[in-house]
N, C-alpha and C. Protein backbone atom coordinates (compact mmCIF):
# COMPACT_ATOMS: atom_id res chain seq x y z
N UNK A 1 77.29 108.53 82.34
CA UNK A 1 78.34 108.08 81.46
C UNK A 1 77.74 107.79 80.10
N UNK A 2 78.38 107.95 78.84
CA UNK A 2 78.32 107.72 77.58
C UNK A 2 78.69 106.28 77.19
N UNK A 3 78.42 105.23 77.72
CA UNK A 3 78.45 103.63 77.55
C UNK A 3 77.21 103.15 77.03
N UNK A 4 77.52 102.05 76.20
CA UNK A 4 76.37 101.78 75.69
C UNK A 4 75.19 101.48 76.97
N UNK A 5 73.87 101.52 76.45
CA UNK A 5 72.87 101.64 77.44
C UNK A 5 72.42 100.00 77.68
N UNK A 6 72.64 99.06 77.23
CA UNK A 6 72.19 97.93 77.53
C UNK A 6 73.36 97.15 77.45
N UNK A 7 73.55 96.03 78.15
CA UNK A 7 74.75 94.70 77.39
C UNK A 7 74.18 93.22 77.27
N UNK A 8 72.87 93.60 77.58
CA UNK A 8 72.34 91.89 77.45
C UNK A 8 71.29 91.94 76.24
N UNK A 9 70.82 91.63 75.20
CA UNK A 9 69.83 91.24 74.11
C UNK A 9 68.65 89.82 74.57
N UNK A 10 67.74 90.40 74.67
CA UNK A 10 66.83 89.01 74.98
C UNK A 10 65.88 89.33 73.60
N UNK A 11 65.83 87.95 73.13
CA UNK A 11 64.76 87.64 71.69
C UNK A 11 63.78 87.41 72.30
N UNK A 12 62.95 87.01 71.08
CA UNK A 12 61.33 86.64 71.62
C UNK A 12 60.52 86.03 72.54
N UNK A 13 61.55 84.87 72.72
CA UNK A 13 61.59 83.90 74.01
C UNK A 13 62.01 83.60 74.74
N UNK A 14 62.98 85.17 75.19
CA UNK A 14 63.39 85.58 76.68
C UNK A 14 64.91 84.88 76.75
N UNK A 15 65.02 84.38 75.87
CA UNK A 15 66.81 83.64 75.33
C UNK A 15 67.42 84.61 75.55
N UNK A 16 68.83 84.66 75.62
CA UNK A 16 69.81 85.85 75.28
C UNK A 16 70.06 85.55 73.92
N UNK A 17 70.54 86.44 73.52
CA UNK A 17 70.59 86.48 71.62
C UNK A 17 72.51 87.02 71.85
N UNK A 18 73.28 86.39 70.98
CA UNK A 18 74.19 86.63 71.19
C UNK A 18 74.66 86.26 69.61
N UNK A 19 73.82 86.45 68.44
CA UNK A 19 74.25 86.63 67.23
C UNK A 19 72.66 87.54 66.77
N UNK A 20 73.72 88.42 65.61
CA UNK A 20 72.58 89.32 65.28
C UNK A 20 71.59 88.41 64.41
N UNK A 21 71.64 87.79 64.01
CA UNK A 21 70.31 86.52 63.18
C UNK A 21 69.49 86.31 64.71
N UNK A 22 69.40 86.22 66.03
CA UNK A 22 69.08 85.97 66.82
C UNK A 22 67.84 86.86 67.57
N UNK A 23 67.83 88.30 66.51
CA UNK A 23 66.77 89.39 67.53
C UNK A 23 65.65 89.69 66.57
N UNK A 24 66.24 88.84 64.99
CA UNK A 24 65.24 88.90 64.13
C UNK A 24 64.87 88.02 62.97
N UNK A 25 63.51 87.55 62.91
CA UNK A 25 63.22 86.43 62.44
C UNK A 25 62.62 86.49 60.21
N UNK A 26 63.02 85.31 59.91
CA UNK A 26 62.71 85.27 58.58
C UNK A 26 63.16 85.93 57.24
N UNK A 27 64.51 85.53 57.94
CA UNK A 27 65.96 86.11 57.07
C UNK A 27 66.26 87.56 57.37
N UNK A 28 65.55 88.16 58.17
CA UNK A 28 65.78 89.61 58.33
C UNK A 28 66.23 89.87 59.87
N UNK A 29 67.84 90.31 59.82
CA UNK A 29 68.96 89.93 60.96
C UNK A 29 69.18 91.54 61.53
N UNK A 30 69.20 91.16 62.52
CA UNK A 30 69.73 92.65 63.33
C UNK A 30 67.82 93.52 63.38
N UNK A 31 68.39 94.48 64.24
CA UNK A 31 67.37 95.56 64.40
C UNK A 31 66.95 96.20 63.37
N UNK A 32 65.69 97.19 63.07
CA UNK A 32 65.92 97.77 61.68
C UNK A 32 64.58 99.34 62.20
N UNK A 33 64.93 100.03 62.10
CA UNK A 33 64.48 101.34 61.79
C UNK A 33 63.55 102.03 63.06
N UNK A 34 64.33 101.53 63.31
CA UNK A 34 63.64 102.47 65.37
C UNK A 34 62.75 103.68 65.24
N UNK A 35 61.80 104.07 65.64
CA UNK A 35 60.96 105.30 65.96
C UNK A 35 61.04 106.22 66.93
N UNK A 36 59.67 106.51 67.01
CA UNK A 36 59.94 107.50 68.09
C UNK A 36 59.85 106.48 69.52
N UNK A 37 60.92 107.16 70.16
CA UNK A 37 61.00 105.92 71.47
C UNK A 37 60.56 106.51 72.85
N UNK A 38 60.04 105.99 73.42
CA UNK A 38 59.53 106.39 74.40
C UNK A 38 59.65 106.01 76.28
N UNK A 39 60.40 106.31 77.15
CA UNK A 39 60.25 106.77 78.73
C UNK A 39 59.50 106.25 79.54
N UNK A 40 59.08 105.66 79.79
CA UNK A 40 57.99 105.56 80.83
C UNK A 40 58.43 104.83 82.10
N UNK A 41 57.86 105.60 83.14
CA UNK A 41 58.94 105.86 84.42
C UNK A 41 58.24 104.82 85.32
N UNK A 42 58.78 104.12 86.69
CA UNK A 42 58.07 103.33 87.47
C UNK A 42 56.50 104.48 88.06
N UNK A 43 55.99 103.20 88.56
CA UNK A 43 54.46 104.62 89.48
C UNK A 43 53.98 105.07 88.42
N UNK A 44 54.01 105.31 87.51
CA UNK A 44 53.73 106.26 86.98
C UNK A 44 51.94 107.05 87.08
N UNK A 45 51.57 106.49 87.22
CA UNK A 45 49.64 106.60 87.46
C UNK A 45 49.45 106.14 88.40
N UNK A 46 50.78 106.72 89.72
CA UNK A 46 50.52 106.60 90.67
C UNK A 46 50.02 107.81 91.84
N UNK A 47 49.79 109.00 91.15
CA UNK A 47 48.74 109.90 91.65
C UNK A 47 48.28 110.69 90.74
N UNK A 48 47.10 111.31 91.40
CA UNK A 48 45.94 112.18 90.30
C UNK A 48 44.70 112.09 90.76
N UNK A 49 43.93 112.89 89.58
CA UNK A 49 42.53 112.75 90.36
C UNK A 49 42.13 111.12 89.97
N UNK A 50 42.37 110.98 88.60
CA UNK A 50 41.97 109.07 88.51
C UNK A 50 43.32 107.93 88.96
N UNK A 51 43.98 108.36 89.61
CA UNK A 51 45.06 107.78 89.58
C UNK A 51 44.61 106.26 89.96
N UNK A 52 45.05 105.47 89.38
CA UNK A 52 44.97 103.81 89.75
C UNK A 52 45.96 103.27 90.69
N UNK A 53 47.18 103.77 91.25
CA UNK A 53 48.27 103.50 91.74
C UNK A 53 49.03 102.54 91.52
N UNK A 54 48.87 102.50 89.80
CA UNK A 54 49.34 101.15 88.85
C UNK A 54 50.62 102.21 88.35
N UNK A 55 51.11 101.26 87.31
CA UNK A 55 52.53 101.84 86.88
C UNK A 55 53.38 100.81 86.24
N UNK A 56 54.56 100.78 85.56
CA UNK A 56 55.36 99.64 85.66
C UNK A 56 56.09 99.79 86.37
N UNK A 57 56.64 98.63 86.75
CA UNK A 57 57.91 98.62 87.63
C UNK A 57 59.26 98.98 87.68
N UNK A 58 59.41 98.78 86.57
CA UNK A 58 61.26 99.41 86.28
C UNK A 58 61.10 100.49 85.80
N UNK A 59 62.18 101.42 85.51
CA UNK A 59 62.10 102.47 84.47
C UNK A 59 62.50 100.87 82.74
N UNK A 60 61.78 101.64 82.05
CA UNK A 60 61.32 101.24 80.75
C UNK A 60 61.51 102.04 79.59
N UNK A 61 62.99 101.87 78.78
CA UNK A 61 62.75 102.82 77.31
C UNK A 61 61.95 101.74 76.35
N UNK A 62 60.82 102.05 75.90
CA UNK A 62 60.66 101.15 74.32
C UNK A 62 60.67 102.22 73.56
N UNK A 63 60.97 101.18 72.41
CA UNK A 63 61.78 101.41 70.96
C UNK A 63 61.09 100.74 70.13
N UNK A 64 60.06 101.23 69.29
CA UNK A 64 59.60 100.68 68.53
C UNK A 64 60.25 100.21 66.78
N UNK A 65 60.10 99.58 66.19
CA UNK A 65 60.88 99.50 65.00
C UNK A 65 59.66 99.74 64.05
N UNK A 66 59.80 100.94 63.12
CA UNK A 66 58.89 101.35 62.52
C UNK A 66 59.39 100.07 60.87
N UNK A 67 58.92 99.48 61.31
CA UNK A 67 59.45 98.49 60.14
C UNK A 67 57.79 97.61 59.49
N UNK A 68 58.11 97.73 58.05
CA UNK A 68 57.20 97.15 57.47
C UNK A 68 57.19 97.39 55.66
N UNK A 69 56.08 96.83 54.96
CA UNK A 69 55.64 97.84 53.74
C UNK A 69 57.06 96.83 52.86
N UNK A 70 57.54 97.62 52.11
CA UNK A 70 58.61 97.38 50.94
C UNK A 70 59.60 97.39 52.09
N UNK A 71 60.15 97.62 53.33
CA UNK A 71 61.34 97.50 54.00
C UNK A 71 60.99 96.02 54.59
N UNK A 72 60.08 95.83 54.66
CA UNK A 72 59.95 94.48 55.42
C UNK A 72 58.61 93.65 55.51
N UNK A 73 58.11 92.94 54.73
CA UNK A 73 57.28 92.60 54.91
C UNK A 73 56.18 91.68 56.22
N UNK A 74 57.29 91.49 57.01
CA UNK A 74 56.39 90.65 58.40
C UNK A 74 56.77 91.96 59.50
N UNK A 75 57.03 93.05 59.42
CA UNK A 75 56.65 94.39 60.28
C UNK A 75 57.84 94.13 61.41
N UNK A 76 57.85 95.17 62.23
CA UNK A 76 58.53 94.94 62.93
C UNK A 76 58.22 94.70 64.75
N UNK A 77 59.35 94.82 65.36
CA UNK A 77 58.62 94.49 66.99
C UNK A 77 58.98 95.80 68.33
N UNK A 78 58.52 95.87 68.83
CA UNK A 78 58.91 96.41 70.07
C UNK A 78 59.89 95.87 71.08
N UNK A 79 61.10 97.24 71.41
CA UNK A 79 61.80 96.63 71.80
C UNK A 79 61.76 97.74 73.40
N UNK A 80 62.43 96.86 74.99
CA UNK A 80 61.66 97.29 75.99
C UNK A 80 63.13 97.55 76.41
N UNK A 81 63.87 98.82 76.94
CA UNK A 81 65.26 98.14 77.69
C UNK A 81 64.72 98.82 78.76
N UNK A 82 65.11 97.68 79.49
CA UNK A 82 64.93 98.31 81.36
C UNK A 82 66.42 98.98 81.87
N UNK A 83 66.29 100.17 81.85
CA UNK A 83 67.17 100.85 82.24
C UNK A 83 68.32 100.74 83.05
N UNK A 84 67.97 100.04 84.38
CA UNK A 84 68.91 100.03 85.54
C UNK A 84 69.60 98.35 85.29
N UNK A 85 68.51 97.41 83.99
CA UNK A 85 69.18 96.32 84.68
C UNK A 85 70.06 96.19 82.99
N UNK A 86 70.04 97.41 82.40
CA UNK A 86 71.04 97.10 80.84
C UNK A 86 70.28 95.84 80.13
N UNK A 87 69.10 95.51 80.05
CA UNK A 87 68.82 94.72 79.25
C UNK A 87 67.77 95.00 78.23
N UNK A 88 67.82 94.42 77.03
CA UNK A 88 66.92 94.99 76.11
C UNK A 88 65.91 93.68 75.44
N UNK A 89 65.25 94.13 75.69
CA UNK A 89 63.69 92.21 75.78
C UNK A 89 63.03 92.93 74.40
N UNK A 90 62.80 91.92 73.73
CA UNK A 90 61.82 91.96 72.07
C UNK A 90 60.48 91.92 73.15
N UNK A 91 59.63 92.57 73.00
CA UNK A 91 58.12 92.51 73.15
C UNK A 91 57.74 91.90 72.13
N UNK A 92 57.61 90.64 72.26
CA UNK A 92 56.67 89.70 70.87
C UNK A 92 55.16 89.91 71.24
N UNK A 93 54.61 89.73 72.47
CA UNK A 93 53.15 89.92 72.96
C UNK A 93 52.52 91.63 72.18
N UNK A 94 53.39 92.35 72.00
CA UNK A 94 53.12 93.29 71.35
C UNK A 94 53.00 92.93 69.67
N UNK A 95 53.46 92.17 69.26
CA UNK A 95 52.86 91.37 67.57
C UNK A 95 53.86 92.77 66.85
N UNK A 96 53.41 92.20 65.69
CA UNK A 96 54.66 92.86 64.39
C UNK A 96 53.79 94.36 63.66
N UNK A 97 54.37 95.13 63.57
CA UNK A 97 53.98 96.47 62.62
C UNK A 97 54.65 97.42 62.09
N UNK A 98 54.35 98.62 62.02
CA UNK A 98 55.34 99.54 61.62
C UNK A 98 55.08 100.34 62.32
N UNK A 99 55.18 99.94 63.64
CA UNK A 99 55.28 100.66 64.91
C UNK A 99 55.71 102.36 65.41
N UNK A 100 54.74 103.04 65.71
CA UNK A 100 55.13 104.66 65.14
C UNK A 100 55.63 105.06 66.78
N UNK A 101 54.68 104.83 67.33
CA UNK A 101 55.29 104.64 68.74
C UNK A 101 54.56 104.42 69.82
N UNK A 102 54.44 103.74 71.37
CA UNK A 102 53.84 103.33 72.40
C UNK A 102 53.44 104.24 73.56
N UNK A 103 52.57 104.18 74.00
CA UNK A 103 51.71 104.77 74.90
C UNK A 103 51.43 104.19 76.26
N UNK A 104 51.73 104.43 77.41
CA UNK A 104 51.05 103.54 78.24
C UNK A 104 49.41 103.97 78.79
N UNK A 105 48.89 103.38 79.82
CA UNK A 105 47.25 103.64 79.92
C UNK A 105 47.15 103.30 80.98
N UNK A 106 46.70 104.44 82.10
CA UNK A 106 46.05 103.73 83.10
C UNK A 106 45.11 102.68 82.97
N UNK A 107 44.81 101.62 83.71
CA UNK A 107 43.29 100.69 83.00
C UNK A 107 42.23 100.90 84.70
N UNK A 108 43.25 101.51 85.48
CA UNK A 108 42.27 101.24 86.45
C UNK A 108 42.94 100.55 87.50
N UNK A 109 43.26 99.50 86.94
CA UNK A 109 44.05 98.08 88.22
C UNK A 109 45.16 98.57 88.35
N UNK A 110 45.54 98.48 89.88
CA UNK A 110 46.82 98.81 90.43
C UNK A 110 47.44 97.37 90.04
N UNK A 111 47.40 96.74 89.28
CA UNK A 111 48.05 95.35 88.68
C UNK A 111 48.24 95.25 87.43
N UNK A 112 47.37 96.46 86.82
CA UNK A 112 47.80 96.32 85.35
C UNK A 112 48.00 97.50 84.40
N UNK A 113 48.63 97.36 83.57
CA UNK A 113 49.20 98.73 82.82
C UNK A 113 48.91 98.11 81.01
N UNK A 114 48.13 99.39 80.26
CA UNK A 114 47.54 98.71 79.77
C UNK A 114 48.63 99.53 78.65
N UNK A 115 48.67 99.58 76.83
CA UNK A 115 49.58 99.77 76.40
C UNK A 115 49.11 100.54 75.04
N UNK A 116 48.80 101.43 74.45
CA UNK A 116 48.51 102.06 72.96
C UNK A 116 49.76 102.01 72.31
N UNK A 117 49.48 100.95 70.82
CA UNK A 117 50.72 101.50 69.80
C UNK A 117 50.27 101.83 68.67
N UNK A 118 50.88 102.81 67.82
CA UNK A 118 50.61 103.20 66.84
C UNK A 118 51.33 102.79 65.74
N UNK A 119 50.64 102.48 64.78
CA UNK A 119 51.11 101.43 63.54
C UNK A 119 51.15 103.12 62.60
């Protein structure tokens, strides 16, 4: 179906955000200039020849906000929507840039999934 893909907004500190001043901080309101966005499926580096049998858990779109420079000076954030549960979480642990777009990484640990972004 053609419905919007998320209905819940979580800010930085896992709040629901239910005004657009709420998903972005230091007078600069609402979302701003999305990139290339990127898929990344549960398991995922869960076989191969190095496979770690790590992965994330949900399916995961992030959306990076290529924001920064003269559009914005404190950069922008990564944004994570978990697919099945319609919700869309600010990655603050990911810090502010002009985010080009995210990578995931095997690290090895079937516990951990490690993350490349490109500024």
């Amino acid at each position: 179906d053609a419905g919007l893909a998320y209905h819940t907004i979580r800010d930085v500190d896992g709040v629901v955000a239910d005004e657009r001043s709420d998903v972005f901080l230091n007078g600069f309101a609402g979302y701003s200039r999305f990139c290339s966005g990127r898929l990344v499926t549960p398991g995922q580096f869960s076989s191969g020849l190095f496979s770690s049998g790590s992965g994330v858990v949900d399916l995961i779109y992030f959306a990076p906000e290529e924001d920064g420079g003269s559009f914005n000076p404190f950069g922008g954030h990564v944004q994570a929507l978990d697919v099945n549960g319609k919700t869309m979480w600010d990655v603050a642990a990911f810090g502010r840039g002009a985010w080009e777009n995210i990578a995931p990484v095997d690290t090895g640990n079937p516990n951990t999934v490690g993350f490349i972004i490109a500024d």
